[in-house]
C-alpha atoms as a PDB file:
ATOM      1  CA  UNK A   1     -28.124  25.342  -7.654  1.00  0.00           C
ATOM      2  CA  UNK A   2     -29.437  22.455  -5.511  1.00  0.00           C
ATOM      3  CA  UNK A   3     -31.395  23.876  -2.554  1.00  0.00           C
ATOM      4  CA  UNK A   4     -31.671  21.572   0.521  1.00  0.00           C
ATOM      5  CA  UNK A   5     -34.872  21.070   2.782  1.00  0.00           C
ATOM      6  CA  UNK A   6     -33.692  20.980   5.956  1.00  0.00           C
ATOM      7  CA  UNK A   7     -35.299  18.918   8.030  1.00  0.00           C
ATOM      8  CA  UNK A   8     -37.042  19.983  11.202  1.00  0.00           C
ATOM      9  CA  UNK A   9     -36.930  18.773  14.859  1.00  0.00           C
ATOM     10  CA  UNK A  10     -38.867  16.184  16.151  1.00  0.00           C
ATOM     11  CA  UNK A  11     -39.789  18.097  18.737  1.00  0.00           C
ATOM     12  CA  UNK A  12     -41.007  21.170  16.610  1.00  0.00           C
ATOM     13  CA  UNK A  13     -42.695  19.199  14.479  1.00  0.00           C
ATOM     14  CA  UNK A  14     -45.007  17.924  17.503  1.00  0.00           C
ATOM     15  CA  UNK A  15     -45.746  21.412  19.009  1.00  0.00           C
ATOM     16  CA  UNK A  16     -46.489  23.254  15.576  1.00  0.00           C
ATOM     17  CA  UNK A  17     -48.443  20.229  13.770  1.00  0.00           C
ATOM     18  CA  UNK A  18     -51.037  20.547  16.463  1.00  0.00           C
ATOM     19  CA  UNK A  19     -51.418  23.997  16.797  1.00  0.00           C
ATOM     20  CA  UNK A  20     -54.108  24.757  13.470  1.00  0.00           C
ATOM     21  CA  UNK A  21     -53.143  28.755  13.389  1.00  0.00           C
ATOM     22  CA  UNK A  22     -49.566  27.612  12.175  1.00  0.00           C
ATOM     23  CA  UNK A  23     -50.789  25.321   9.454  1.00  0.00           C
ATOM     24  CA  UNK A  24     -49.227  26.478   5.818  1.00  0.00           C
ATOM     25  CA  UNK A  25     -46.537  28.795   7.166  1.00  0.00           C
ATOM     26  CA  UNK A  26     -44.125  26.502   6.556  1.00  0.00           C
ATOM     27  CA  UNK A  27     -41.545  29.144   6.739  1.00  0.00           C
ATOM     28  CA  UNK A  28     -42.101  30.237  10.645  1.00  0.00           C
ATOM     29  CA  UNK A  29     -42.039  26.892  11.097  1.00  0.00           C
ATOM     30  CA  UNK A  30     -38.746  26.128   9.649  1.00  0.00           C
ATOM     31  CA  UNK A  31     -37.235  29.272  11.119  1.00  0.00           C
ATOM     32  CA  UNK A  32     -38.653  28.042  14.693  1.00  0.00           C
ATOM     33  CA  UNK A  33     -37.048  24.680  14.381  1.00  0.00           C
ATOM     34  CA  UNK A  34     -33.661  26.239  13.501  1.00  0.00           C
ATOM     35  CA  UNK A  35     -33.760  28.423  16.259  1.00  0.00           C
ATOM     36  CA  UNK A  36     -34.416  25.807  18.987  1.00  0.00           C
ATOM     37  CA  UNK A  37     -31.554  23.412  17.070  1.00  0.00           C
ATOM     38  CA  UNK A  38     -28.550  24.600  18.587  1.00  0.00           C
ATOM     39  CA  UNK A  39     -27.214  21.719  16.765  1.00  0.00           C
ATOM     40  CA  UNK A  40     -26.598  23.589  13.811  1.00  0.00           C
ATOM     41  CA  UNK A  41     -24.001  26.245  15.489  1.00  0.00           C
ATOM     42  CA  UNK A  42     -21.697  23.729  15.758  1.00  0.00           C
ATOM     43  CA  UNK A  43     -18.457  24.307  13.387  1.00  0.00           C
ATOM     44  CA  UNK A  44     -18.032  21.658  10.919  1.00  0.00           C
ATOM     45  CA  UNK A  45     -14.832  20.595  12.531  1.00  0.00           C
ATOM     46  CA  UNK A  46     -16.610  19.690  15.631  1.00  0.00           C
ATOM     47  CA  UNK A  47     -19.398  18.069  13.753  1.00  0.00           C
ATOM     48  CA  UNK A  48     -16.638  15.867  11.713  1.00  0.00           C
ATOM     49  CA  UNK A  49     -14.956  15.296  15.475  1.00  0.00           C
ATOM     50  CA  UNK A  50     -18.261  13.349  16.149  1.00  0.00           C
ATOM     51  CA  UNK A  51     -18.020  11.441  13.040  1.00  0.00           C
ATOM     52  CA  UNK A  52     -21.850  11.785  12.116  1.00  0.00           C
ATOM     53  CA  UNK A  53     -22.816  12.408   8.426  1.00  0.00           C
ATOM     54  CA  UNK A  54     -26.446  13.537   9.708  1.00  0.00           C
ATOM     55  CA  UNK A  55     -24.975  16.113  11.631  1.00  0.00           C
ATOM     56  CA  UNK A  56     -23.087  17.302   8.957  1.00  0.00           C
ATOM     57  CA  UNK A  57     -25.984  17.492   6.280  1.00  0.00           C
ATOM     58  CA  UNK A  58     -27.872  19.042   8.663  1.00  0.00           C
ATOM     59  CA  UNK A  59     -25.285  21.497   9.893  1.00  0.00           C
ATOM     60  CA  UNK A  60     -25.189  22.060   5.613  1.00  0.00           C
ATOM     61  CA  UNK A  61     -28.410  22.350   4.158  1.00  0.00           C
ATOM     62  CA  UNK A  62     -29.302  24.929   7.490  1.00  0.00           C
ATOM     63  CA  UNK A  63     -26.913  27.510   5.614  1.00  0.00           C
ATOM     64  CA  UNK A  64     -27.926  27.066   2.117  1.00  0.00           C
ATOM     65  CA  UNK A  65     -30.362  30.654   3.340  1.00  0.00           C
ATOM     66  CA  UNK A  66     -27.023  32.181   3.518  1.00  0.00           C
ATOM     67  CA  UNK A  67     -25.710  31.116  -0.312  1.00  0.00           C
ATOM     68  CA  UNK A  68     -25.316  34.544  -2.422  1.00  0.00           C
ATOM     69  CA  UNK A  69     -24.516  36.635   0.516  1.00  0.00           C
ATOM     70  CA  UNK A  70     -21.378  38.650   1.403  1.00  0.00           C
ATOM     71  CA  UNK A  71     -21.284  39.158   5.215  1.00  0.00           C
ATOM     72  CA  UNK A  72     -20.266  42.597   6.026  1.00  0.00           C
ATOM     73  CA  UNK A  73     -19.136  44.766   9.188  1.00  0.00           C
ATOM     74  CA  UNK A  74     -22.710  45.546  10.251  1.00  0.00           C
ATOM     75  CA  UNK A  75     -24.735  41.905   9.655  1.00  0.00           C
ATOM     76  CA  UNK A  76     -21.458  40.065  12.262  1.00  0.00           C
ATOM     77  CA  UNK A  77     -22.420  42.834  14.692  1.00  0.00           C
ATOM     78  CA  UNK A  78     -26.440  42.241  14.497  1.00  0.00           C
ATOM     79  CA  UNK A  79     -28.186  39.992  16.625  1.00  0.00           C
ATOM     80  CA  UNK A  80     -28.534  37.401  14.226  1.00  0.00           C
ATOM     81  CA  UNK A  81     -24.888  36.449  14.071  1.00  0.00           C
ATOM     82  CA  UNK A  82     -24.303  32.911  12.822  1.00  0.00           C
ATOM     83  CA  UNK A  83     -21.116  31.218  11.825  1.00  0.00           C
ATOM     84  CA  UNK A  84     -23.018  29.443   9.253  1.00  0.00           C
ATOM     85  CA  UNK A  85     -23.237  32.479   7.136  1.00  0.00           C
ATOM     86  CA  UNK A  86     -19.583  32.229   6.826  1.00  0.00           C
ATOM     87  CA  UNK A  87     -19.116  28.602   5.651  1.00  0.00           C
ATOM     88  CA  UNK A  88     -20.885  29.795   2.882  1.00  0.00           C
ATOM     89  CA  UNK A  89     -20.023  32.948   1.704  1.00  0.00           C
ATOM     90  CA  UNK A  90     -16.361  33.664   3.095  1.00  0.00           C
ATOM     91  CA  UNK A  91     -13.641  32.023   1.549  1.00  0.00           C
ATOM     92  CA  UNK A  92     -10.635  32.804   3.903  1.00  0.00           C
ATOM     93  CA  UNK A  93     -13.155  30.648   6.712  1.00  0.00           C
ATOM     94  CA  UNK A  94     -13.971  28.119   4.310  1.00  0.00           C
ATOM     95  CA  UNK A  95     -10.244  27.291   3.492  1.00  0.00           C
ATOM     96  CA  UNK A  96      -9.946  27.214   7.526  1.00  0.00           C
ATOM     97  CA  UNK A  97     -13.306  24.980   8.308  1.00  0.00           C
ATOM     98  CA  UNK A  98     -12.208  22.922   5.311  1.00  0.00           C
ATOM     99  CA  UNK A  99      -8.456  22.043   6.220  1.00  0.00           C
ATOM    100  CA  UNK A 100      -9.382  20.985  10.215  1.00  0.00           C
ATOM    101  CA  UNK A 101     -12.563  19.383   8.946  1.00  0.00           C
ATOM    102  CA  UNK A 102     -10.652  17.310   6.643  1.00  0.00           C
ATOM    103  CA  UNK A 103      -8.002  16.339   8.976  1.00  0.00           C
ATOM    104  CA  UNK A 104     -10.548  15.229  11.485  1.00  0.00           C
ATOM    105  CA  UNK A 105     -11.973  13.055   9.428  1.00  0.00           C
ATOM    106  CA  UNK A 106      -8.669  11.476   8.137  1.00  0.00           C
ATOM    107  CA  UNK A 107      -8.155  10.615  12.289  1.00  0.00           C
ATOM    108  CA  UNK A 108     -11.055   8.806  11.965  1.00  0.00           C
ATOM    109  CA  UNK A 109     -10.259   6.958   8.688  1.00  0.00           C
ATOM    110  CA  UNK A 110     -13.595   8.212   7.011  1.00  0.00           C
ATOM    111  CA  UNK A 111     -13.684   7.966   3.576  1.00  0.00           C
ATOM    112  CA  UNK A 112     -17.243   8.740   3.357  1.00  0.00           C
ATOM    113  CA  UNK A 113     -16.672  11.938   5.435  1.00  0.00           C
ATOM    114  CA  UNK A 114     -13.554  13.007   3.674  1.00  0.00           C
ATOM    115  CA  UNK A 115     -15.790  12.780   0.076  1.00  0.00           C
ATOM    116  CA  UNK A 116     -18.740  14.916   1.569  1.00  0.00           C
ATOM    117  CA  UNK A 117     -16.100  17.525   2.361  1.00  0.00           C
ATOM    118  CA  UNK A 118     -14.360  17.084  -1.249  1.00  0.00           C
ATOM    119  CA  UNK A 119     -17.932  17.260  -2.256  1.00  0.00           C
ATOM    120  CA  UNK A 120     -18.718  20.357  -0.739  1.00  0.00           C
ATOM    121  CA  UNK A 121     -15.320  22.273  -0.763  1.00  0.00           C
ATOM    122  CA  UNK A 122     -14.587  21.990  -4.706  1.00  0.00           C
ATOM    123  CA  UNK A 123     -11.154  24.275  -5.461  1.00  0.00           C
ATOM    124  CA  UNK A 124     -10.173  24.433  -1.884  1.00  0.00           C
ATOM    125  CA  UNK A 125      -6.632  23.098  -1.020  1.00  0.00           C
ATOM    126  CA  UNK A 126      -6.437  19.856   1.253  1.00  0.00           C
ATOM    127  CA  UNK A 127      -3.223  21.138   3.625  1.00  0.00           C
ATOM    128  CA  UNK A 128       0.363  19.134   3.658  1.00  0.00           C
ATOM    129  CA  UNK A 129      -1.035  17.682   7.323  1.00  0.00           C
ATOM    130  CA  UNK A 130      -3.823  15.815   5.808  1.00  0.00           C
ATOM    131  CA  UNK A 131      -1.667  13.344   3.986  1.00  0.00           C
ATOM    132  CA  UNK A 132       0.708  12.848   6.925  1.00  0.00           C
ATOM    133  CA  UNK A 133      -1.903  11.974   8.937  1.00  0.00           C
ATOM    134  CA  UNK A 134      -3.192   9.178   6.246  1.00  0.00           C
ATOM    135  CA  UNK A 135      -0.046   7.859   6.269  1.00  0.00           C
ATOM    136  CA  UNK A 136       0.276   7.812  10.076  1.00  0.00           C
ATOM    137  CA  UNK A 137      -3.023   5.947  10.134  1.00  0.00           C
ATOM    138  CA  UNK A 138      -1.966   3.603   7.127  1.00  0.00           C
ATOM    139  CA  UNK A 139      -5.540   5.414   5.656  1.00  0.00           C
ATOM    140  CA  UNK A 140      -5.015   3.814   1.913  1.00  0.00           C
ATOM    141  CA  UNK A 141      -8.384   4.273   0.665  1.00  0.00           C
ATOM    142  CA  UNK A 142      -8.000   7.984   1.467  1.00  0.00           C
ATOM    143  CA  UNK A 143      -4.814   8.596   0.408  1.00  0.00           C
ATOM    144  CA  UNK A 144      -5.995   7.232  -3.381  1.00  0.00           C
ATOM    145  CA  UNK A 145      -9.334   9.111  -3.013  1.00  0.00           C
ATOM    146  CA  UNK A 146      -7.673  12.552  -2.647  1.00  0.00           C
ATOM    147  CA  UNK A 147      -4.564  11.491  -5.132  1.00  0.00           C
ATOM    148  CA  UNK A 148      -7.186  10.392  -7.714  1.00  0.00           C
ATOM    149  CA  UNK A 149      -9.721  13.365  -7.279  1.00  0.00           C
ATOM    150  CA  UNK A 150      -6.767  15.676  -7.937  1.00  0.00           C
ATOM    151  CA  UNK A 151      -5.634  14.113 -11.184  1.00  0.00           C
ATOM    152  CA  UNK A 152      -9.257  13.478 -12.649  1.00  0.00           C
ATOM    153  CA  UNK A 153     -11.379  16.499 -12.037  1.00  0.00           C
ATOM    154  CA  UNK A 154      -8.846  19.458 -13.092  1.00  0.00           C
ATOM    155  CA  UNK A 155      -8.729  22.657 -11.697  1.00  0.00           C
ATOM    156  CA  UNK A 156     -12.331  22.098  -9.770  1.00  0.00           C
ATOM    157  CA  UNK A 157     -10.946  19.615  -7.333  1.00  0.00           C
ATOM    158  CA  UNK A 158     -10.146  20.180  -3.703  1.00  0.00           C
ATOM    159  CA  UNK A 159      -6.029  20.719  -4.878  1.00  0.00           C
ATOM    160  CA  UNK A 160      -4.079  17.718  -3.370  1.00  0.00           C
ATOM    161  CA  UNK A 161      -1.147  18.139  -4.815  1.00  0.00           C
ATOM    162  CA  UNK A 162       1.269  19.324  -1.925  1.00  0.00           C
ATOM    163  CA  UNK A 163       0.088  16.359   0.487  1.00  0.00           C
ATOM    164  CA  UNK A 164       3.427  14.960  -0.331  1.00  0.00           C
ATOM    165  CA  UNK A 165       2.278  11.441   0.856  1.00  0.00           C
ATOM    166  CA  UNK A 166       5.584   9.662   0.154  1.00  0.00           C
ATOM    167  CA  UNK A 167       8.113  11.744   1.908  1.00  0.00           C
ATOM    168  CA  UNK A 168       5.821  11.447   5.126  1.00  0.00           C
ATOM    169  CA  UNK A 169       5.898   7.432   4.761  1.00  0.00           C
ATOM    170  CA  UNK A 170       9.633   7.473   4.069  1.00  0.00           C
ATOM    171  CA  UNK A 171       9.978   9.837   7.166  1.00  0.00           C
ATOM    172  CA  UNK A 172       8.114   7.909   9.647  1.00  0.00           C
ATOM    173  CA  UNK A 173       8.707   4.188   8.286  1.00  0.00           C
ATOM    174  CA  UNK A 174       6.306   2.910   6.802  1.00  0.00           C
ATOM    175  CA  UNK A 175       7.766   0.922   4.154  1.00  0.00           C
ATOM    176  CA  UNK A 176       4.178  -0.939   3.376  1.00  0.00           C
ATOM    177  CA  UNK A 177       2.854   2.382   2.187  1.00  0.00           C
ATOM    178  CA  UNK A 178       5.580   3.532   0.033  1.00  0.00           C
ATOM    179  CA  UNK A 179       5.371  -0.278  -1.629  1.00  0.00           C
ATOM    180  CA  UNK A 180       1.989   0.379  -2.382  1.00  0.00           C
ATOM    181  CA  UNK A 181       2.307   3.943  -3.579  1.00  0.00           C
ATOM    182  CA  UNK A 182       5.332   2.660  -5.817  1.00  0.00           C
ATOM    183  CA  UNK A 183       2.721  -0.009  -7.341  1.00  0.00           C
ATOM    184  CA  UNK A 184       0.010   2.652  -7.945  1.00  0.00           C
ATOM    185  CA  UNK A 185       3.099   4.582 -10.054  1.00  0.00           C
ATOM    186  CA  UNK A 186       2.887   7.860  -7.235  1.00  0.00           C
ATOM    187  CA  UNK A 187       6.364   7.636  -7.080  1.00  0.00           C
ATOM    188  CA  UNK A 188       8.786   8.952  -9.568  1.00  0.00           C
ATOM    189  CA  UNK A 189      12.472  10.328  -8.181  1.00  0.00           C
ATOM    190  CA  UNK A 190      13.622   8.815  -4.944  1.00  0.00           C
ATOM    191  CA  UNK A 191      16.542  10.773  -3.820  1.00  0.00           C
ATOM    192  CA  UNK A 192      14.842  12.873  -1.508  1.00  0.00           C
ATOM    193  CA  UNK A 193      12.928   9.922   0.084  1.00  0.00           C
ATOM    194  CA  UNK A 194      16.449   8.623   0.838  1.00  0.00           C
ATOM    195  CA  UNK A 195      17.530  11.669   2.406  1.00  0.00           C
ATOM    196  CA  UNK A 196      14.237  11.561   4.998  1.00  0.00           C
ATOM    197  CA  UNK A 197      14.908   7.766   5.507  1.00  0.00           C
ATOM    198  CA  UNK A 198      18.184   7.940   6.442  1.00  0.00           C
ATOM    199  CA  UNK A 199      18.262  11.446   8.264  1.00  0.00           C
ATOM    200  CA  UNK A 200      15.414   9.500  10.244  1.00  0.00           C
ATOM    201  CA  UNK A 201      16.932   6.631  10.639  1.00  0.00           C
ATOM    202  CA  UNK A 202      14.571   4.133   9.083  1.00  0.00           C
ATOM    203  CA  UNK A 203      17.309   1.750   6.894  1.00  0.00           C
ATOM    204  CA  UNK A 204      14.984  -0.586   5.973  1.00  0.00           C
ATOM    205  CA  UNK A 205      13.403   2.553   3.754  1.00  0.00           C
ATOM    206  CA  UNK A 206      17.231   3.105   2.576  1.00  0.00           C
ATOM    207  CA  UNK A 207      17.306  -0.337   1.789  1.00  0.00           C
ATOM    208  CA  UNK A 208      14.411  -0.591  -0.524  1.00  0.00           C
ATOM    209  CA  UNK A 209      14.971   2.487  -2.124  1.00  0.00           C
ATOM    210  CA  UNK A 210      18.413   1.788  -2.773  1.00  0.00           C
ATOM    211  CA  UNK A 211      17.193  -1.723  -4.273  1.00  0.00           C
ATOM    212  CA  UNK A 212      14.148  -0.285  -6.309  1.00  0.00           C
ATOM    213  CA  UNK A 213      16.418   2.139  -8.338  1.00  0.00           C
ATOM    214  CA  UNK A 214      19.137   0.053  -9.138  1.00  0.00           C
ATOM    215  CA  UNK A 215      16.334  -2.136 -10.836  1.00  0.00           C
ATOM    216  CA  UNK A 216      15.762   0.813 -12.272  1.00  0.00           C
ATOM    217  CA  UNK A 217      18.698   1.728 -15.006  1.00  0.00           C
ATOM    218  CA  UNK A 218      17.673   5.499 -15.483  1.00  0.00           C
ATOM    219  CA  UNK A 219      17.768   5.801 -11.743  1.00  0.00           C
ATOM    220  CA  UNK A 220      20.745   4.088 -10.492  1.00  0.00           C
ATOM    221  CA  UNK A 221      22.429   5.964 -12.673  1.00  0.00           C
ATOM    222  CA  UNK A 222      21.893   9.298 -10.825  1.00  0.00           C
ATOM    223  CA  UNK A 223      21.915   6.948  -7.638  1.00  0.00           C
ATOM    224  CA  UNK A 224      25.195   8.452  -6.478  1.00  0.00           C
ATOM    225  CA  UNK A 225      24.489  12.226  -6.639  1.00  0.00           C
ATOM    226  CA  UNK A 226      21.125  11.037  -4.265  1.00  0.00           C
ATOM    227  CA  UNK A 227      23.140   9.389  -1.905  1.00  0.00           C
ATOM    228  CA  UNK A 228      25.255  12.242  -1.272  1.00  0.00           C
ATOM    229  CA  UNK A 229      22.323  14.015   0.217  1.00  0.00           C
ATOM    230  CA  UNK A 230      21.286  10.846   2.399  1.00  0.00           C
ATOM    231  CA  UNK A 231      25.134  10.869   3.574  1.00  0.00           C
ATOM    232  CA  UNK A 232      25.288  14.205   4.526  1.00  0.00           C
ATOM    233  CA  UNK A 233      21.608  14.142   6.792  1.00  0.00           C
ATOM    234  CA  UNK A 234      22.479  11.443   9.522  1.00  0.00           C
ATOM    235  CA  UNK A 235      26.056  12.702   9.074  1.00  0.00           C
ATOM    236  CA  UNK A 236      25.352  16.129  10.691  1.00  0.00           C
ATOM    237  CA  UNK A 237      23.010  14.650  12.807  1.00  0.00           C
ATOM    238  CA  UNK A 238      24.511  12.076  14.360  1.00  0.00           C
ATOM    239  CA  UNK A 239      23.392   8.901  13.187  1.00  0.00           C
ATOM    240  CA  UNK A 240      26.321   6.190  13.279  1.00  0.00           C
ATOM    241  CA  UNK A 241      24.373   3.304  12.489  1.00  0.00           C
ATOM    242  CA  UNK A 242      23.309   4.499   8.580  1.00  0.00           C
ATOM    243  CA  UNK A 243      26.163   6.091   8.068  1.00  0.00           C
ATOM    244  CA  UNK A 244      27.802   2.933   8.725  1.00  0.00           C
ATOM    245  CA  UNK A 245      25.355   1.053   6.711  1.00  0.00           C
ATOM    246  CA  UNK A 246      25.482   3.171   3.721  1.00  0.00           C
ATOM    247  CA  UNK A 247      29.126   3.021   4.060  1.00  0.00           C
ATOM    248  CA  UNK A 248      29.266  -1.057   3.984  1.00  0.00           C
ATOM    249  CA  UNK A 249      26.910  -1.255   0.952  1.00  0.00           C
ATOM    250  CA  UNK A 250      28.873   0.935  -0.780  1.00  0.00           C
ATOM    251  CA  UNK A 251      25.498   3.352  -1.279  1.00  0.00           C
ATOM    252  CA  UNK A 252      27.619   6.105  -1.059  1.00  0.00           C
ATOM    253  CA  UNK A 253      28.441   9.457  -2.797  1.00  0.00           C
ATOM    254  CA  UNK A 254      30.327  11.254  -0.091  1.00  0.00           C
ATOM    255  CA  UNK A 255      31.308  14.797   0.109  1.00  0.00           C
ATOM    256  CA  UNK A 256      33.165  17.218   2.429  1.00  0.00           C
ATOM    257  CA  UNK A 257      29.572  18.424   3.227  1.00  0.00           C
ATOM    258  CA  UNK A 258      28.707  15.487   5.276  1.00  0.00           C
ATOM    259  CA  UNK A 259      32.337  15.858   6.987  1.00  0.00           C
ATOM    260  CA  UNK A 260      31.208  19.465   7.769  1.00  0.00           C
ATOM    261  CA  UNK A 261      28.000  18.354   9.010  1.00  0.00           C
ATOM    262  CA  UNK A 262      30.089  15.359  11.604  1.00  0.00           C
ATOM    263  CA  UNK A 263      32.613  18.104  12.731  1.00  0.00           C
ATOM    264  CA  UNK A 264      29.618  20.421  13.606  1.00  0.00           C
ATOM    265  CA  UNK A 265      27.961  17.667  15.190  1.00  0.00           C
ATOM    266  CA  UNK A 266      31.127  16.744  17.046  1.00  0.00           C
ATOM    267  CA  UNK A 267      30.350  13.018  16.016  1.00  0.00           C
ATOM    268  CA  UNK A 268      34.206  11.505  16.223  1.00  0.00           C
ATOM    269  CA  UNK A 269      33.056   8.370  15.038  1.00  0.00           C
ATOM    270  CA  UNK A 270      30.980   9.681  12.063  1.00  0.00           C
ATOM    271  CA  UNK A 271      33.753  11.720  10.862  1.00  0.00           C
ATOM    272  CA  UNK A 272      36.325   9.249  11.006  1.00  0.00           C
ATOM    273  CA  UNK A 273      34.828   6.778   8.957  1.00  0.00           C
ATOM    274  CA  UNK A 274      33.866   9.636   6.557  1.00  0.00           C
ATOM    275  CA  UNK A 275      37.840  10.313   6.579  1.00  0.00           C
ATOM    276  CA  UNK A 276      39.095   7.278   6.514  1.00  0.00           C
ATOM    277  CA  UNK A 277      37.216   4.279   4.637  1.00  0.00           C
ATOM    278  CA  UNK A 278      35.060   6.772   2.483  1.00  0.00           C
ATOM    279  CA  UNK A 279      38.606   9.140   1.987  1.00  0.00           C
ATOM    280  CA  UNK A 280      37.042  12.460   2.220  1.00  0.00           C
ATOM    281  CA  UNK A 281      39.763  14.766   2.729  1.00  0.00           C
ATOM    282  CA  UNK A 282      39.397  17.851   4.962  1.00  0.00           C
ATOM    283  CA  UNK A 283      39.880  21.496   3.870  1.00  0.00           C
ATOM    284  CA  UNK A 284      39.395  25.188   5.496  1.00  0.00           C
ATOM    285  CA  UNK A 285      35.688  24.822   5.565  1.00  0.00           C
ATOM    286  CA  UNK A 286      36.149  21.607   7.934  1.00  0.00           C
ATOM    287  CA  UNK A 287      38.413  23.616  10.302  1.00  0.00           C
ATOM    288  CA  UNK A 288      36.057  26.672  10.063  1.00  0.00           C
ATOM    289  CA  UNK A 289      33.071  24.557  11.173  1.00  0.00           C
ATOM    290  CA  UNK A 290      35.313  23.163  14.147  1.00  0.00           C
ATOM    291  CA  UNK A 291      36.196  26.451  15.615  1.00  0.00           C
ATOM    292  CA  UNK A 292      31.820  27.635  15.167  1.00  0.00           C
ATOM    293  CA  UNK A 293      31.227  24.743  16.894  1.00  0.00           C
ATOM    294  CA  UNK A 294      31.326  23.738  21.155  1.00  0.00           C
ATOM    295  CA  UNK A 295      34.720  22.517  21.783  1.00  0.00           C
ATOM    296  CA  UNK A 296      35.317  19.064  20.857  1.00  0.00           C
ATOM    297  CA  UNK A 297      37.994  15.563  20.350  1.00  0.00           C
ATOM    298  CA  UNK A 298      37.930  16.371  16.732  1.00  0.00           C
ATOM    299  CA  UNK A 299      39.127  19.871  17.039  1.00  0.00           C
ATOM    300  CA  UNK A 300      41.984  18.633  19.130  1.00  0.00           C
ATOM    301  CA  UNK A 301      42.112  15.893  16.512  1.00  0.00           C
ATOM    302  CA  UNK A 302      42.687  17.981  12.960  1.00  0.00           C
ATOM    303  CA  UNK A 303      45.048  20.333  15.397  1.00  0.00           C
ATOM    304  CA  UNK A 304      47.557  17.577  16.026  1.00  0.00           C
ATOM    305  CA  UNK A 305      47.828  16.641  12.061  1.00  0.00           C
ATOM    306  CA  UNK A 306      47.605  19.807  10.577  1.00  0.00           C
ATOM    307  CA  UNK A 307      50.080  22.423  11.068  1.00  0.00           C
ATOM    308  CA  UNK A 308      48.288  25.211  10.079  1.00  0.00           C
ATOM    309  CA  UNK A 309      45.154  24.607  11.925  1.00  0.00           C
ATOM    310  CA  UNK A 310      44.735  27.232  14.928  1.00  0.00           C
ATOM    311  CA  UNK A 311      42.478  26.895  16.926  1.00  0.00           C
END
């Protein structure tokens, strides 16, 4: 076990080196300058909100005292009550100190910070929010770091597995970092991606993955079972414009789902190009779905063609 020296405060260090009846208790010293350094209190969240390394080695290597020891009912009632017990000996508060930690120090695009954590926090799982906030802050260099670290060092890495980097760049459009993900290999099926794209509207994400797997054989063969999903998203929700797009480009494999999802919706336009150019046919679950939903023109609609719809 490596044990850390912290070192003490400038201004402790000035009051005790002149004073000869402290000279070789190094340990009254140390526990002096602690004591004064409110510094040290600070939860490393905070400290990685300030974006200081120092801080955070300091902040470290003041609870390495604390290493080996279980806090317990009586020693978090005593007087000498100190977070910094727990960032060392509880894991439940570790997990929590580690996942805000990390994401403040993906806000601030700090690779160095985000390896002293992955450093310090070996086995601990980075959280889902972590990797959409890379990709929100186009943070490349991080998002490889933690992809890499998870891959290469087994089950001792922080666990980044669930960051799920490539749905949140599909989600929120950033085409530049699914490119570069796709080049690194990070990205094997698509068909989800092109059900976030298009149920967020982002076609130019449809577009390329649309393109990129029918360069692919093995892919565009199942291309048409994806699309179904990606045509039933913006269908229920609304979204004329990539329904019409994946319509024209004939990127389509339509069900009665996404008719459901337009009559629910109440989106006339939606469901008659469903209807009519992609020929999905209505049936008892499309009339059941009209009556569970607000009153609407399509109601009124499949009532004047269809006999035996009541409303």
């Amino acid at each position: 076990m490596i044990h850390y020296q912290v070192a003490p405060m400038l201004a402790a260090a000035l009051l005790f080196e002149s004073k000869e009846a402290f000279v070789g208790l190094s340990r009254v010293f140390t526990a002096m300058s602690l004591y004064l350094d409110s510094a040290v209190e600070l939860p490393l969240r905070k400290a990685c909100r300030l974006g200081s390394l120092k801080l955070l080695d300091r902040i470290w290597d003041s609870s390495e005292a604390f290493v080996d020891k279980t806090p317990t009912t009586s020693e978090a009632s005593d007087k000498t009550f100190t977070l910094r017990k727990f960032i060392r000996t509880d894991k439940f508060y570790r997990q929590y100190q580690f996942a805000l930690s990390m994401e403040e120090a993906v806000k601030q695009k700090s690779l160095e910070m985000v390896k002293w954590l992955s450093a310090r926090f070996q086995g601990y799982t980075v959280p889902e929010e972590v990797g959409k906030i890379a990709v929100r802050e186009d943070s490349r260099d991080i998002i490889e770091f933690l992809l890499e670290i998870d891959i290469s060092s087994g089950g001792d890495a922080v666990q980044g597995d669930d960051l799920f980097v490539e749905h949140h760049a599909a989600a929120n459009g950033h085409l530049e970092v699914l490119q570069w993900l796709d080049q690194l290999r990070r990205i094997d099926g698509t068909g989800g991606l092109l059900t976030v794209a298009a149920n967020k509207r982002h076609i130019h994400i449809v577009r390329w993955v649309i393109e990129r797997d029918f360069r692919n054989s093995h892919n565009a063969n199942n291309l048409a079972c994806c699309t179904t999903g990606a045509m039933d998203a913006p269908a229920a929700n609304g979204h004329f414009r990539v329904v019409e797009w994946l319509h024209e480009h004939n990127a389509v494999g339509c069900t009665e789902d996404a008719l459901i999802g337009a009559a629910r919706k109440g989106a006339f336009e939606i469901f008659l190009i469903l209807h009519f150019q992609c020929n999905v046919q209505w049936s008892d679950a499309t009339q059941r779905a009209t009556r569970m939903s607000p009153p609407s023109a399509i109601r009124l609609w499949i009532a004047a063609r269809d006999p035996t719809f009541a409303d």
